[in-house]
C-alpha atoms as a PDB file:
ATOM      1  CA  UNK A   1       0.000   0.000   0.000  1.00  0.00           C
ATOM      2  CA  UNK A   2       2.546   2.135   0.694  1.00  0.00           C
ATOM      3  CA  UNK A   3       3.634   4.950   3.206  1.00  0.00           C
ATOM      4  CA  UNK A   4       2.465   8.063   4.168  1.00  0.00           C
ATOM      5  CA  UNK A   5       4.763  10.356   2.707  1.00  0.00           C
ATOM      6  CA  UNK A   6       5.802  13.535   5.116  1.00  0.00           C
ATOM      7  CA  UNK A   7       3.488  16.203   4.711  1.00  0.00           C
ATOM      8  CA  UNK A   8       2.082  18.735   7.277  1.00  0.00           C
ATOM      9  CA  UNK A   9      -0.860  18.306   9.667  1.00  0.00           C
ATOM     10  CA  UNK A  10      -2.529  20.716   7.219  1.00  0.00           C
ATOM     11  CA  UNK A  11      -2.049  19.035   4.443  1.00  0.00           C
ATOM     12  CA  UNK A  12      -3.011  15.155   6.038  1.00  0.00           C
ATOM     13  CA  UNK A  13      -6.397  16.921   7.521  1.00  0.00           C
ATOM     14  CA  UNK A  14      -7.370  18.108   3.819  1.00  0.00           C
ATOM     15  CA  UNK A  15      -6.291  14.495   2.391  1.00  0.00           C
ATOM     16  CA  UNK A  16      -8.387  13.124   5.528  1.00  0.00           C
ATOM     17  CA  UNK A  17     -11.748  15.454   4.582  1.00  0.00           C
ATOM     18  CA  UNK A  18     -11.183  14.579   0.803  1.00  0.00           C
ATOM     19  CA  UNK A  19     -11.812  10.681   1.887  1.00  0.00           C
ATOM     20  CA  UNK A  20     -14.887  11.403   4.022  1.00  0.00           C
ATOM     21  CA  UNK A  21     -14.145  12.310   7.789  1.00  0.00           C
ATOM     22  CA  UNK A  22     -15.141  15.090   9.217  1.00  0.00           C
ATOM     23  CA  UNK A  23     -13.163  17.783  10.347  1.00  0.00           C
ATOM     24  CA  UNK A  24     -13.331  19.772  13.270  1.00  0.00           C
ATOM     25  CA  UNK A  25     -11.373  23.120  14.037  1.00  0.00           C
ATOM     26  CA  UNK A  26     -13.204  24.658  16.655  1.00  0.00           C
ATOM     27  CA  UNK A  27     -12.664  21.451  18.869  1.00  0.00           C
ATOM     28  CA  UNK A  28      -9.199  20.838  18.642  1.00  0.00           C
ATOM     29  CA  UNK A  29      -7.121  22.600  20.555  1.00  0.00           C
ATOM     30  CA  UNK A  30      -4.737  25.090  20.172  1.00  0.00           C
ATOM     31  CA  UNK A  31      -2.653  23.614  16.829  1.00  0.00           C
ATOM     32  CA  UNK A  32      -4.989  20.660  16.966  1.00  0.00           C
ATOM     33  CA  UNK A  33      -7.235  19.847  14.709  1.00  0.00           C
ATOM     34  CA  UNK A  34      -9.671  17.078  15.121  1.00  0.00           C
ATOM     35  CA  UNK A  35     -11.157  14.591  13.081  1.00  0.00           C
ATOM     36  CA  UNK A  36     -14.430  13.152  13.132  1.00  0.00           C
ATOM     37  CA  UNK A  37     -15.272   9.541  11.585  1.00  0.00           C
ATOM     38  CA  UNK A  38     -19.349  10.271  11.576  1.00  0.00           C
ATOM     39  CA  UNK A  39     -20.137   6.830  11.222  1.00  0.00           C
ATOM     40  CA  UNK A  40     -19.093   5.549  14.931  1.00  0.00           C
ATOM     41  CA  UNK A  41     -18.667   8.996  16.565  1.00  0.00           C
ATOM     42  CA  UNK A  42     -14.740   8.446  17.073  1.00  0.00           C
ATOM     43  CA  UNK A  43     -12.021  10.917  16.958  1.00  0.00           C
ATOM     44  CA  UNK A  44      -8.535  11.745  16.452  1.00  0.00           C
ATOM     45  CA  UNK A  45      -7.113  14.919  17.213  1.00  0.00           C
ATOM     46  CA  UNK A  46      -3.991  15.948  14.530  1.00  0.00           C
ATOM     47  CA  UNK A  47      -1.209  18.175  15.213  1.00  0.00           C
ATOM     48  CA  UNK A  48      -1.702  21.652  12.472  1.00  0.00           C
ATOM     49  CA  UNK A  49       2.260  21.421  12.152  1.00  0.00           C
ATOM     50  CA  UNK A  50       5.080  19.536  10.365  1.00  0.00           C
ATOM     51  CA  UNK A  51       4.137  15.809  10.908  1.00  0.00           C
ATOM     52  CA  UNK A  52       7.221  12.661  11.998  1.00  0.00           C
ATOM     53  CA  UNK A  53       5.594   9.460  12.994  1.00  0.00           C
ATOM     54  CA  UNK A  54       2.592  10.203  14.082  1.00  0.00           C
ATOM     55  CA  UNK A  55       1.131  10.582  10.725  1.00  0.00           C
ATOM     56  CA  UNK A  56       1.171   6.676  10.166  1.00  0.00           C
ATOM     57  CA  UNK A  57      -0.687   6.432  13.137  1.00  0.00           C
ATOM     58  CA  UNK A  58      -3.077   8.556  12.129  1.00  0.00           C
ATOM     59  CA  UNK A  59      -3.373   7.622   8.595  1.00  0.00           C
ATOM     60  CA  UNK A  60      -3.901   3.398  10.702  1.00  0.00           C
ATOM     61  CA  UNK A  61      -6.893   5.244  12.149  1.00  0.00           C
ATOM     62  CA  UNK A  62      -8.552   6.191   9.450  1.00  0.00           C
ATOM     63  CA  UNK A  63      -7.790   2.480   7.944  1.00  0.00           C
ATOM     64  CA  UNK A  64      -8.920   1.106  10.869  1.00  0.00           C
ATOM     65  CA  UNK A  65     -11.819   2.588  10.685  1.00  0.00           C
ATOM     66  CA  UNK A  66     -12.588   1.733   6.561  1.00  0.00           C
ATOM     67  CA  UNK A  67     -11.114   4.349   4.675  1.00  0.00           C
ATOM     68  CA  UNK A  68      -8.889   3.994   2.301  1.00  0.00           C
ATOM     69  CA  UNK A  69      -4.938   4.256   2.999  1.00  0.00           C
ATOM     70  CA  UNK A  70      -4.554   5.037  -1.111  1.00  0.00           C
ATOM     71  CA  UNK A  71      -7.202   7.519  -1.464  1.00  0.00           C
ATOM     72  CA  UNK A  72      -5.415   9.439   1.792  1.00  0.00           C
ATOM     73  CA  UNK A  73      -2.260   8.914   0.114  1.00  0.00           C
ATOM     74  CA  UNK A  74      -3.043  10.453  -3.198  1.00  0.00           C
ATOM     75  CA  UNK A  75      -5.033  13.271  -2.141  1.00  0.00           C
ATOM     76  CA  UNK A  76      -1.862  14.361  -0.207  1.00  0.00           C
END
């Protein structure tokens, strides 16, 4: 499938929207950002800055949860 390439938190948020979750500025907080899967209700909260390992963990979330890791990975 691939890995995530680096990217910012900016930039892995818009991927993450483009798939289907739903984003959340006003509840993240300060340089947080948090994302929404509407179908169960669960979260993730993303760092808005330059992104090391915890974007693969992130990206696993979103897998985890039935979105796709390719779709996330080209829209970045």
């Amino acid at each position: 499938m691939g890995e995530v390439p680096p990217c910012t938190g900016k930039e892995l948020v818009k991927a993450l929207g483009k798939v289907g979750l739903t984003i959340n500025s006003k509840a993240g907080r300060g340089s947080h950002i948090k994302v929404i899967d509407s179908k169960t209700g669960d979260s993730t909260t993303v760092p808005y800055g330059k992104l090391s390992f915890v974007r693969e963990k992130i990206v696993k979330w979103a897998v985890d949860r039935g979105y796709s890791k390719k779709k996330i990975i080209k829209y970045l």
